[in-house]
Structures are given as structure tokens and as C-alpha cells.
C-alpha atoms as a PDB file:
ATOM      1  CA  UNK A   1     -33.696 -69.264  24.789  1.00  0.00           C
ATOM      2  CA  UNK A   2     -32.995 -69.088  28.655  1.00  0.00           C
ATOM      3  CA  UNK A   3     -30.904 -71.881  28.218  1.00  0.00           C
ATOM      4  CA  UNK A   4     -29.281 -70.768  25.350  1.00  0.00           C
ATOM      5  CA  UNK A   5     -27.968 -67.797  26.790  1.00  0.00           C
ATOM      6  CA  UNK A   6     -26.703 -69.491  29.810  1.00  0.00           C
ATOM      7  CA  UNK A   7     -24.326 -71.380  27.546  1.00  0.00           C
ATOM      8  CA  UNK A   8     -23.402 -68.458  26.073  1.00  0.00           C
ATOM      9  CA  UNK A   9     -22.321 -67.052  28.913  1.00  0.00           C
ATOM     10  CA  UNK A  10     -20.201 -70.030  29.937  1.00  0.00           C
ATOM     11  CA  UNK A  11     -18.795 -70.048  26.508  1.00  0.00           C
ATOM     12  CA  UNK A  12     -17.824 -66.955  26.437  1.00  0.00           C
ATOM     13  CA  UNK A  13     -16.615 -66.672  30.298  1.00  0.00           C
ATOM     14  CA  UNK A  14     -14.498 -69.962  28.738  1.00  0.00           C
ATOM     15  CA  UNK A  15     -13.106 -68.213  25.787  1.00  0.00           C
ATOM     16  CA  UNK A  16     -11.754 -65.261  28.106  1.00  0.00           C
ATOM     17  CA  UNK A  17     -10.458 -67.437  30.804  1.00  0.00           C
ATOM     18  CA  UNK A  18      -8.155 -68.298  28.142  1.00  0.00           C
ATOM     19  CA  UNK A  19      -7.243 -65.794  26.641  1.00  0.00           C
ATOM     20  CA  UNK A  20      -6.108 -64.400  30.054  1.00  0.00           C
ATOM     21  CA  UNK A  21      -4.321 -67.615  30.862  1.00  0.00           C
ATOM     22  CA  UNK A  22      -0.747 -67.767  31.295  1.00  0.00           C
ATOM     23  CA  UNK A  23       1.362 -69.254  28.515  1.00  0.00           C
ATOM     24  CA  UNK A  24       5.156 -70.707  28.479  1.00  0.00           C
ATOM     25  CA  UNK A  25       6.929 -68.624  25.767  1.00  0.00           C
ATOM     26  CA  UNK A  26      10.506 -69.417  25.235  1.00  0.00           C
ATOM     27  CA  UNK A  27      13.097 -67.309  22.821  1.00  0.00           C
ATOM     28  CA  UNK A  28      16.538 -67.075  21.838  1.00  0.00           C
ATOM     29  CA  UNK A  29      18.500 -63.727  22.859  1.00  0.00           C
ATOM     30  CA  UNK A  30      21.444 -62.594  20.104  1.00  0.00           C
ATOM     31  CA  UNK A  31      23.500 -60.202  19.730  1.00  0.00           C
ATOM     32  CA  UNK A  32      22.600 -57.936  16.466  1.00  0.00           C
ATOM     33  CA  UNK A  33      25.853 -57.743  15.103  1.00  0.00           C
ATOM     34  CA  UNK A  34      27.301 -60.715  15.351  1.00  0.00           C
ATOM     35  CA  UNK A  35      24.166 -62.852  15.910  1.00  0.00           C
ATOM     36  CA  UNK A  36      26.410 -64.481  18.743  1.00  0.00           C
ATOM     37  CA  UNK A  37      23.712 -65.906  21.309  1.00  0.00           C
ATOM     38  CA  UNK A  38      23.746 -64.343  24.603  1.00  0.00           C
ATOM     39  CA  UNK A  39      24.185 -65.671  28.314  1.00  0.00           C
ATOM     40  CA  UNK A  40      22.903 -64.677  31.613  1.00  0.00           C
ATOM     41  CA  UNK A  41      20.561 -61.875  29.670  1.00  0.00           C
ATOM     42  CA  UNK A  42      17.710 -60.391  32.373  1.00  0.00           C
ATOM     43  CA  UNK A  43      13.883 -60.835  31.103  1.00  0.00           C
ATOM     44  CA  UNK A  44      11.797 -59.510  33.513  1.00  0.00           C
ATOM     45  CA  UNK A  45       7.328 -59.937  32.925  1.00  0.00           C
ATOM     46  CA  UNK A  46       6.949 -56.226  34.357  1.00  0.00           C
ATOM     47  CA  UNK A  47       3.419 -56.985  34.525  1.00  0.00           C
ATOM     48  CA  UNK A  48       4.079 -60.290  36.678  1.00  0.00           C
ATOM     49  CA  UNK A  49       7.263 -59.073  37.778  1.00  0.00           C
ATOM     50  CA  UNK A  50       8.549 -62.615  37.755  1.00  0.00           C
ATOM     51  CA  UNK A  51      12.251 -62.787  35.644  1.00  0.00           C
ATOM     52  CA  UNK A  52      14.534 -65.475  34.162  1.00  0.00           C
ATOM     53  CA  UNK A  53      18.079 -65.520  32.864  1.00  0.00           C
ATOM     54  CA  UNK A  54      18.910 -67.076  29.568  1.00  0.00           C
ATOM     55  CA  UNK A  55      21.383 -70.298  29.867  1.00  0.00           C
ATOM     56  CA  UNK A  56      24.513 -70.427  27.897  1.00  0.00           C
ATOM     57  CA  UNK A  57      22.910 -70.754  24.647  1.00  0.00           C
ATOM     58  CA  UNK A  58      20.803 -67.430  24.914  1.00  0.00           C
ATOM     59  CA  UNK A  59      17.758 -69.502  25.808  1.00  0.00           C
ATOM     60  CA  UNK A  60      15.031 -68.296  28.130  1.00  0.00           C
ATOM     61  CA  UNK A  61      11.426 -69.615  28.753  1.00  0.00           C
ATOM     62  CA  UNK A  62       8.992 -67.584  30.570  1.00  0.00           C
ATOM     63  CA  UNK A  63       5.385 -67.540  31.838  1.00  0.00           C
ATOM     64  CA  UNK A  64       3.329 -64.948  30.152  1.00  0.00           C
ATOM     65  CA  UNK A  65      -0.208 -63.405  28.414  1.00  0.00           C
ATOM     66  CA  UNK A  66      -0.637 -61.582  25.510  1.00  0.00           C
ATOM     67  CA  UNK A  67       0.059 -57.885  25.868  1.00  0.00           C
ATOM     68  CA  UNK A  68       2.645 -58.530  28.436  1.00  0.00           C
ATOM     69  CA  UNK A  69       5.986 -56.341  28.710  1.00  0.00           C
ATOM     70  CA  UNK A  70       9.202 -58.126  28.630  1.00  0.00           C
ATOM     71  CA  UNK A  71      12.182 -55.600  30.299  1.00  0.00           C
ATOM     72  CA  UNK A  72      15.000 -57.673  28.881  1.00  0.00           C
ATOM     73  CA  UNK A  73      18.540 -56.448  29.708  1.00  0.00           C
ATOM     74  CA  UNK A  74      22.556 -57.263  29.581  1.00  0.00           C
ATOM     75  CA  UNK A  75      25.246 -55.043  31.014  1.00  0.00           C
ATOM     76  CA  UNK A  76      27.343 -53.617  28.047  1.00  0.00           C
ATOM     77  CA  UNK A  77      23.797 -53.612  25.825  1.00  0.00           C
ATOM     78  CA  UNK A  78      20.558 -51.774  25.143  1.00  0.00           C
ATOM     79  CA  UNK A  79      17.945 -52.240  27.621  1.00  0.00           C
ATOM     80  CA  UNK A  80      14.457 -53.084  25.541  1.00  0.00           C
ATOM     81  CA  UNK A  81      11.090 -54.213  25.940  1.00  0.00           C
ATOM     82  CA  UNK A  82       8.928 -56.552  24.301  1.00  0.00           C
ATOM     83  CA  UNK A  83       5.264 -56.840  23.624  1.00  0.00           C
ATOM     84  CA  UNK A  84       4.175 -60.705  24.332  1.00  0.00           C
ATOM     85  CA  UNK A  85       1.806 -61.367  21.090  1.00  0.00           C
ATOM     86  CA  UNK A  86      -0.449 -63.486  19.936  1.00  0.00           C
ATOM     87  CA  UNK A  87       1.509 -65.312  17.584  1.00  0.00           C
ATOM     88  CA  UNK A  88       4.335 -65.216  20.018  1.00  0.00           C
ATOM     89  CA  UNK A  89       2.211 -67.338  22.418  1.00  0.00           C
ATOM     90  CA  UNK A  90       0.846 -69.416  19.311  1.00  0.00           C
ATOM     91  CA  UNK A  91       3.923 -69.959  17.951  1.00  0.00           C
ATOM     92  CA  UNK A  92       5.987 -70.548  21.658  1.00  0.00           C
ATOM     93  CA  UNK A  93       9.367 -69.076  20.648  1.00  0.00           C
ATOM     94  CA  UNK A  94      10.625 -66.269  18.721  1.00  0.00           C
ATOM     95  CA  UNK A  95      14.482 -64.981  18.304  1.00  0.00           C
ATOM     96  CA  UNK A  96      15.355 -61.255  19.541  1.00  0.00           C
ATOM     97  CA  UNK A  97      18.013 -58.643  18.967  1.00  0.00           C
ATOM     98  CA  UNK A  98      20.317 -56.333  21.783  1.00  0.00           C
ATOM     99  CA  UNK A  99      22.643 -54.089  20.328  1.00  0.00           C
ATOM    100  CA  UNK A 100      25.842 -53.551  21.766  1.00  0.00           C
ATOM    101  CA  UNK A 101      26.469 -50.005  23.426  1.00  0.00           C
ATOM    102  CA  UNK A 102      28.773 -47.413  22.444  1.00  0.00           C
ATOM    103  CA  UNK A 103      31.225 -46.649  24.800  1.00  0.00           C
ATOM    104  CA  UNK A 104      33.508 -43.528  25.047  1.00  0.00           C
ATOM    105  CA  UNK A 105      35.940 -43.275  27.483  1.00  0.00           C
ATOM    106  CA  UNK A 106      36.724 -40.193  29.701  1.00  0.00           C
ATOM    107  CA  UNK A 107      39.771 -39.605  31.584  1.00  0.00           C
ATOM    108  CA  UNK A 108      39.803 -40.422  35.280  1.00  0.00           C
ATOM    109  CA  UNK A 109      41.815 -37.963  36.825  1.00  0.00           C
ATOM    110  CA  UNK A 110      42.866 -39.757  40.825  1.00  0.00           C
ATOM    111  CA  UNK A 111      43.290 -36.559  43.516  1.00  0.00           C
ATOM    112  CA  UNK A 112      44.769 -38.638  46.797  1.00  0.00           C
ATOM    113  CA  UNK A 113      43.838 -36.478  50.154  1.00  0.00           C
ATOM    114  CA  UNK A 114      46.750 -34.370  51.175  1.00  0.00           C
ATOM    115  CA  UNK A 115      46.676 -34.719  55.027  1.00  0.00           C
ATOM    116  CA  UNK A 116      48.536 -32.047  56.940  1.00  0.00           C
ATOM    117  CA  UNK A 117      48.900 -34.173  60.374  1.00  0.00           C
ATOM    118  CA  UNK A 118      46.597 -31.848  62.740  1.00  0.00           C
ATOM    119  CA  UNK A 119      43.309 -33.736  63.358  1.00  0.00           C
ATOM    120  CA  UNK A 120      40.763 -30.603  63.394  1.00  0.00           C
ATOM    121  CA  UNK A 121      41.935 -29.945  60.026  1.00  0.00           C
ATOM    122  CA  UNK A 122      42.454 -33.367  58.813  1.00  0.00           C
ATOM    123  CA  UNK A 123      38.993 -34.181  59.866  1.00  0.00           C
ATOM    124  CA  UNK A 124      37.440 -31.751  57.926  1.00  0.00           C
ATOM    125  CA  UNK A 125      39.364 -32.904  54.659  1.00  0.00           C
ATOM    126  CA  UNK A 126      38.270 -36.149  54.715  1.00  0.00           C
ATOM    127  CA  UNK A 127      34.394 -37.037  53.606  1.00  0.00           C
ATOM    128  CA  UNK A 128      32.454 -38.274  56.479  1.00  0.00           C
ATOM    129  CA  UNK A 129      30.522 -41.838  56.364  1.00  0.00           C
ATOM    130  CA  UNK A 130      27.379 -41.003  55.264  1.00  0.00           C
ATOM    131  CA  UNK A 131      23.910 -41.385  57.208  1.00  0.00           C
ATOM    132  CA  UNK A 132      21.697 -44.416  56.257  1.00  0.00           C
ATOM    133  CA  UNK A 133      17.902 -45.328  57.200  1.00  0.00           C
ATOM    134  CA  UNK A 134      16.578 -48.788  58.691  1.00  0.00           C
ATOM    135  CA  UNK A 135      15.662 -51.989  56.269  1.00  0.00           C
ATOM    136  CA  UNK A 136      17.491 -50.582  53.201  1.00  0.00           C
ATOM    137  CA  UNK A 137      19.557 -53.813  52.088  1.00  0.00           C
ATOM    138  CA  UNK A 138      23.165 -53.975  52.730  1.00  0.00           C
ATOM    139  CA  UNK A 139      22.733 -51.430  54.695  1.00  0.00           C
ATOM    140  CA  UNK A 140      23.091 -52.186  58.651  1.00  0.00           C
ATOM    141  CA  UNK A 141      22.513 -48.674  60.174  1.00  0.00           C
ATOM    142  CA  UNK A 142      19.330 -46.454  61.133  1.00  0.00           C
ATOM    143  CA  UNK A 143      17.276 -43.436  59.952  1.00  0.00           C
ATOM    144  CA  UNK A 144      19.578 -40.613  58.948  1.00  0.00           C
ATOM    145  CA  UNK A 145      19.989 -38.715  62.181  1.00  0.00           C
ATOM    146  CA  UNK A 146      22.418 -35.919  63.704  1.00  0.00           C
ATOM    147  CA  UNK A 147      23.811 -33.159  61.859  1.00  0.00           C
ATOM    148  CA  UNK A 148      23.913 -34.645  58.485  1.00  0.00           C
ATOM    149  CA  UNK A 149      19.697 -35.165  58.535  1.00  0.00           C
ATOM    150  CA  UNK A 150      18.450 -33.444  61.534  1.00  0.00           C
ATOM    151  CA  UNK A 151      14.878 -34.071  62.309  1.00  0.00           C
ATOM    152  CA  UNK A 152      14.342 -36.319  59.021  1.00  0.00           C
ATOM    153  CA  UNK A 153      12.051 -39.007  60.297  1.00  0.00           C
ATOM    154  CA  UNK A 154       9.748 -35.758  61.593  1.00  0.00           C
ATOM    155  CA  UNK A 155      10.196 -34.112  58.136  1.00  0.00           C
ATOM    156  CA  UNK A 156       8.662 -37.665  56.416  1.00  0.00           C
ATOM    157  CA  UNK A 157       5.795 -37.420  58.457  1.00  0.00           C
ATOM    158  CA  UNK A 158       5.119 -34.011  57.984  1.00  0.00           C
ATOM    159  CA  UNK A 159       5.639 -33.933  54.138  1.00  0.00           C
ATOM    160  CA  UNK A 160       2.743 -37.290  53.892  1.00  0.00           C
ATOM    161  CA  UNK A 161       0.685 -35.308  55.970  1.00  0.00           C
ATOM    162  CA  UNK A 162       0.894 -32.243  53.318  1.00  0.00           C
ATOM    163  CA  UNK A 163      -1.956 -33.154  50.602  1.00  0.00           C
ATOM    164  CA  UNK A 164      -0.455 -30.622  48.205  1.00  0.00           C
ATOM    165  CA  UNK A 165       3.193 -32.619  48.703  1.00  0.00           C
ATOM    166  CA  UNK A 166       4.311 -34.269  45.588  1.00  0.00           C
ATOM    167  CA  UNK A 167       4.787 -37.476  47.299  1.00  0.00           C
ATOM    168  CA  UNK A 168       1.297 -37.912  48.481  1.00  0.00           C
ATOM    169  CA  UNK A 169       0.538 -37.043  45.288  1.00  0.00           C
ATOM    170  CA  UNK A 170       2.575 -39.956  43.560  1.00  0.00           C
ATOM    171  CA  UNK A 171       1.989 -42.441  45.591  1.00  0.00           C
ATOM    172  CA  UNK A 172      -2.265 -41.824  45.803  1.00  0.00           C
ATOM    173  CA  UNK A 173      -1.908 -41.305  42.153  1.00  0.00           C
ATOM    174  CA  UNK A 174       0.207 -44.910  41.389  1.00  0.00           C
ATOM    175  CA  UNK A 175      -1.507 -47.749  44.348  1.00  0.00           C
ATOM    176  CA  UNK A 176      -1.239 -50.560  41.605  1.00  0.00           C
ATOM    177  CA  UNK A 177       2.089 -49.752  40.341  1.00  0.00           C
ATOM    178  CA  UNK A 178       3.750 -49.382  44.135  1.00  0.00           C
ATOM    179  CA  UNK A 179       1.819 -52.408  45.525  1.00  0.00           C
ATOM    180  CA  UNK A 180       4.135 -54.448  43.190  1.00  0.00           C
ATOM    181  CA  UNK A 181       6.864 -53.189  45.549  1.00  0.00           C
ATOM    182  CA  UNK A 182       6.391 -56.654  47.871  1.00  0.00           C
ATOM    183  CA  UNK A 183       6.142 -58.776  44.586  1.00  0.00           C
ATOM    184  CA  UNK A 184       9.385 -57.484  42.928  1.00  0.00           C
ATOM    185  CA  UNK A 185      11.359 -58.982  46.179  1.00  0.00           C
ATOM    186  CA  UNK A 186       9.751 -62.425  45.991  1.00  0.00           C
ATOM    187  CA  UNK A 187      10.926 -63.132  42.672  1.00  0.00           C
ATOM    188  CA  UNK A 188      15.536 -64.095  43.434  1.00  0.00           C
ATOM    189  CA  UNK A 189      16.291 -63.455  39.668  1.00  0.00           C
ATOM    190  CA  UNK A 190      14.488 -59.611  40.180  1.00  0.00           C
ATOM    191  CA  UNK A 191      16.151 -59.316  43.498  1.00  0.00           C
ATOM    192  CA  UNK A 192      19.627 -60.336  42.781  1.00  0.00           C
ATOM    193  CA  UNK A 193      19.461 -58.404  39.294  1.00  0.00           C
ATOM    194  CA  UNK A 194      18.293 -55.462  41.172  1.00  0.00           C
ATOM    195  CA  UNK A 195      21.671 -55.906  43.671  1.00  0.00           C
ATOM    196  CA  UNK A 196      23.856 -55.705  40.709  1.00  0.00           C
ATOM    197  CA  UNK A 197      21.990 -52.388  38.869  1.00  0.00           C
ATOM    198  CA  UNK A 198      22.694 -48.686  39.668  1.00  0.00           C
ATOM    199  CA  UNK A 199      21.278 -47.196  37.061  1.00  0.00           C
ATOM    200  CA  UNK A 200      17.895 -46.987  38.177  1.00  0.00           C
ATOM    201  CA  UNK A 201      16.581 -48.131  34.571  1.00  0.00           C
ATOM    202  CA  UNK A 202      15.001 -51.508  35.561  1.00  0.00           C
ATOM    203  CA  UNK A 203      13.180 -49.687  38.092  1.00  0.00           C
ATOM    204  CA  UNK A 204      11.760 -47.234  36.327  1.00  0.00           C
ATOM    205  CA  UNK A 205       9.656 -50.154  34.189  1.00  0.00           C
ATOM    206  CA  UNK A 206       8.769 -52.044  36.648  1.00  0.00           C
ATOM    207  CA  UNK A 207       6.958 -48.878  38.332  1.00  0.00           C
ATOM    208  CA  UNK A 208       6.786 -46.782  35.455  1.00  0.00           C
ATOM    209  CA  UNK A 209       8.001 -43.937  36.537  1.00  0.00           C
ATOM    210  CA  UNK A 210      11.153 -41.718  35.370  1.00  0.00           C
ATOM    211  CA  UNK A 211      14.660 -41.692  36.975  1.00  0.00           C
ATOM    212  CA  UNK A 212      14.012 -37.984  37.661  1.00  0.00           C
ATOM    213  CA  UNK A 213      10.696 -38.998  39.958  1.00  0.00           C
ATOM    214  CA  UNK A 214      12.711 -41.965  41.374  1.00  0.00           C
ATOM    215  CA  UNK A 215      15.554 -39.181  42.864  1.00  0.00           C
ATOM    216  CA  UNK A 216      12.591 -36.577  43.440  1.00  0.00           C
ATOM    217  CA  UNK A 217      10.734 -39.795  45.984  1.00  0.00           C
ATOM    218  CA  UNK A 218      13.840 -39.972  47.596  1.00  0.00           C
ATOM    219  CA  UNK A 219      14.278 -36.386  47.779  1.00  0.00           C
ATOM    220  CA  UNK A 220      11.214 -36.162  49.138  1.00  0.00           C
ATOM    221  CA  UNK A 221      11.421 -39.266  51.816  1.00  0.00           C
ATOM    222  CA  UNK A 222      14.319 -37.170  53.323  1.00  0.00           C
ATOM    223  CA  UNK A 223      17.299 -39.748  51.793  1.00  0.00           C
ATOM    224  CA  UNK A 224      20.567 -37.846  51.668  1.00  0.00           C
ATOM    225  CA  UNK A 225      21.886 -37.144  48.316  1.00  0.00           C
ATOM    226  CA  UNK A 226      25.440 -39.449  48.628  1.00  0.00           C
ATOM    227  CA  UNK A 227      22.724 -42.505  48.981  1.00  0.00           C
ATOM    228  CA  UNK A 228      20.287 -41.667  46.489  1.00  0.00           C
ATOM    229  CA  UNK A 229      23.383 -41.529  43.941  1.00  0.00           C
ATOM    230  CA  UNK A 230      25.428 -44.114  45.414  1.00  0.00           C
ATOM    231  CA  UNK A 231      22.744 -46.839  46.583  1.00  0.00           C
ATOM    232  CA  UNK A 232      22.493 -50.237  44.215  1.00  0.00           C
ATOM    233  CA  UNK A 233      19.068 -50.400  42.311  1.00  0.00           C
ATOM    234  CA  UNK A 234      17.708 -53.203  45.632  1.00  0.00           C
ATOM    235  CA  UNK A 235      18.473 -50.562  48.252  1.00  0.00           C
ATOM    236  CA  UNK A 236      16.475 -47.933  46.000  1.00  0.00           C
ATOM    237  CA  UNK A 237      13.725 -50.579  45.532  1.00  0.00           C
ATOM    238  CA  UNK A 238      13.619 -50.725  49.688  1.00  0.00           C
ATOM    239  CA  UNK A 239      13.584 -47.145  50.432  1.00  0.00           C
ATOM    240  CA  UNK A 240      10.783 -46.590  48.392  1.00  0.00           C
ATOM    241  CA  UNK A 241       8.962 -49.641  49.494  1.00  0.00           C
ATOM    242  CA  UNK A 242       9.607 -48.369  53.337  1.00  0.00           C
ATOM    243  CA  UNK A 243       8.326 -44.622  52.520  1.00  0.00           C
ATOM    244  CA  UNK A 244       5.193 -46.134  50.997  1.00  0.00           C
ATOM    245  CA  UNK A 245       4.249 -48.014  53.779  1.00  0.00           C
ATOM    246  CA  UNK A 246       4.621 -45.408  56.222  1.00  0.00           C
ATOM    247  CA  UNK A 247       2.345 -43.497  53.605  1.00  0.00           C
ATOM    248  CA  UNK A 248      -0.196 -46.113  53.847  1.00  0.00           C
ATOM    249  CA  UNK A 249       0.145 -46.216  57.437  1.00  0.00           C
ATOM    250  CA  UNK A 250      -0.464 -42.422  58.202  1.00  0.00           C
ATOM    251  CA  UNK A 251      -3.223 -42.374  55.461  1.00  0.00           C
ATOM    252  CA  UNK A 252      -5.548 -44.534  57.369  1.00  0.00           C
ATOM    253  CA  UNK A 253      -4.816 -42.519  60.502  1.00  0.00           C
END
């Protein structure tokens, strides 16, 4: 009997092993409408956060489980997700669907700045360069300082140290999710997908949070408005990642 359930217990450990194993799953991206196959489409494992881009024929193959997400995403389509199954692991390869999105057009109306030729007035006409913070990509310049952000590296510190502050809040409340920070900027198809992106949307899955608590972070970090609306999806990713390790950092103090 003793024996019996020690073989049980391998077989068993065995069975689960494999289940959790990765697979390679492979697919076919088209387009819905014309069932035209689609390059250079994004699929990001959100639970890996490892990505690959389909070739010319709309082909990708990816390492996955079952129950994995798949964020899978082309510019001028709708962004969806995935569930990795069973059969889809059984089976290897499966075909799926974007649908092309709807565009309408607004008018762009082009005001040029009217400069009078008196520099104190001039000045004032003309929007200033606005302040940026250290290891935010592309970005070569410091914490926002002067009259722009006075005091803001102070005001970080001070709103971590506040337990009733939203962004102590988030961040205790989401460890797993933010930890994946690091591994989103190991993967180049993530990271150069993430240079190209300003809508915030690929983001948001990865960390699964809203666009709303995305600006509310940054808010709350003490990032000036022009870059929180302005910065590419990569410099977003880094300006959280920085604000959560000074978190971590002034927790353990």
C-alpha cells in the first residue's frame, strides 16, 4: 500500500508537470472581411509576457499553456485576446479573426503662432519644452524640476510614505502583476511594440489595470500632464517601473 501510494504520487506529480508544461502553438492571423492573411500582427503571452510577430503569410508560433492570454494586435484593427485551450495545444494551430476599425475623420484645423517681435511677450506665446524624469526611454533629461514641478521628487516620497495614498495602495495591492515590469523589457518584440504604441491599451493587459489607473499612477508619481499624454507606451512602461521601485525601496525602510 505504502508503495502504492508513492507511485501515485509520482504519477500524479507527472501528470501535472505536464499539464503545466509549455507547448509550441502556431496560428494563422486574417483579416475577417476579406480573409486576407495578415503581416507583422503583435501576439503577446501576457502571462509569459514573451511576444512574436506573424511573417508575411499571417503565421505566428508561440510558446504557451493552457489558460494562457494571447493580447494579439495590428494598427488599423481590433485589439483581442485569446484563451490558449486544450485543443488548441492538442491540435497545434488554429486560424483567428481581427476586424478592421472604423475610422471617421475630424477636421484638423492648423493655428501657426502669431509672434509680435518683443521677446517677453513672444516668450510667453510659445509652449515651453516640457520637464522630463531620469531612465524614461528616449528621454535624455532628469526629474521634473523648477517651476514647472517644484519639489516633485519630495512630493513622490511623501505620497509612498502616505498608507491611505492610492498609489501605495495599487502597487501593495498588484506585487505579481508589477514585478512583470523587468520581464516585459527583456522580451525585443514587447519592447519595440511598446516604442511604437500610445494608446496605453497593450499596457493595460499586460498589468491589468485600466487606462484611467495608468494616468492616475502617473498622476500620482508627480509626471506632468504634457508627458503622461504625449509619452510612447515604452516610456509609460519605464515611469511606472521607476516609481515602483522607489516604492519597494522606501517600503523596506
Amino acid at each position: 500500500m505504502k508503495y502504492f501510494a508513492v507511485f501515485f504520487f509520482i504519477l500524479f506529480s507527472t501528470f501535472v508537470f505536464a499539464q503545466e508544461q509549455m507547448s509550441a502553438i502556431s496560428g494563422v492571423i486574417k483579416d475577417d472581411n476579406s480573409s486576407k492573411n495578415l503581416a507583422n500582427v503583435n501576439i503577446i503571452n501576457v502571462n509569459t509576457v514573451k511576444g512574436v510577430v506573424t511573417d508575411d503569410k499571417g503565421k505566428f508560433e508561440i510558446m504557451a499553456t493552457a489558460n494562457d492570454t494571447l493580447h494579439i494586435s495590428l494598427l488599423g484593427y481590433k485589439s483581442i485576446k485569446v484563451k490558449v485551450t486544450n485543443d488548441w495545444i492538442k491540435n497545434k494551430t488554429t486560424t483567428i479573426q481581427l476586424t478592421e476599425k472604423a475610422y471617421a475623420l475630424e477636421e484638423v484645423v492648423v493655428r501657426p503662432y502669431v509672434l509680435t517681435g518683443y521677446l517677453e511677450i513672444d516668450a510667453k506665446l510659445i509652449p515651453t519644452k516640457e520637464n522630463y524624469r531620469y531612465s524614461i526611454s528616449g528621454l535624455p533629461e532628469g526629474y521634473e524640476a523648477g517651476e514647472y514641478s517644484p519639489n516633485a521628487f519630495g512630493r513622490v516620497l511623501g505620497s509612498i510614505f502616505n498608507p491611505a495614498d492610492m498609489l501605495y495602495n495599487f502597487f501593495g495591492k498588484k506585487p505579481k502583476e508589477l514585478k512583470r515590469l523587468k520581464e516585459m523589457k527583456k522580451d525585443d518584440t514587447v519592447k519595440n511594440l511598446l516604442e511604437t504604441k500610445f494608446d496605453r491599451e497593450t499596457i493595460s493587459a499586460l498589468l491589468g489595470v485600466t487606462k484611467d489607473e495608468i494616468a492616475e499612477i502617473l498622476a500620482r508619481c508627480n509626471y506632468s500632464e504634457s508627458f503622461v499624454k504625449t509619452a510612447n507606451d515604452l516610456q509609460i512602461l519605464d515611469a511606472i517601473s521607476a516609481c515602483y521601485e522607489e516604492y519597494k525601496i522606501l517600503k523596506r525602510k
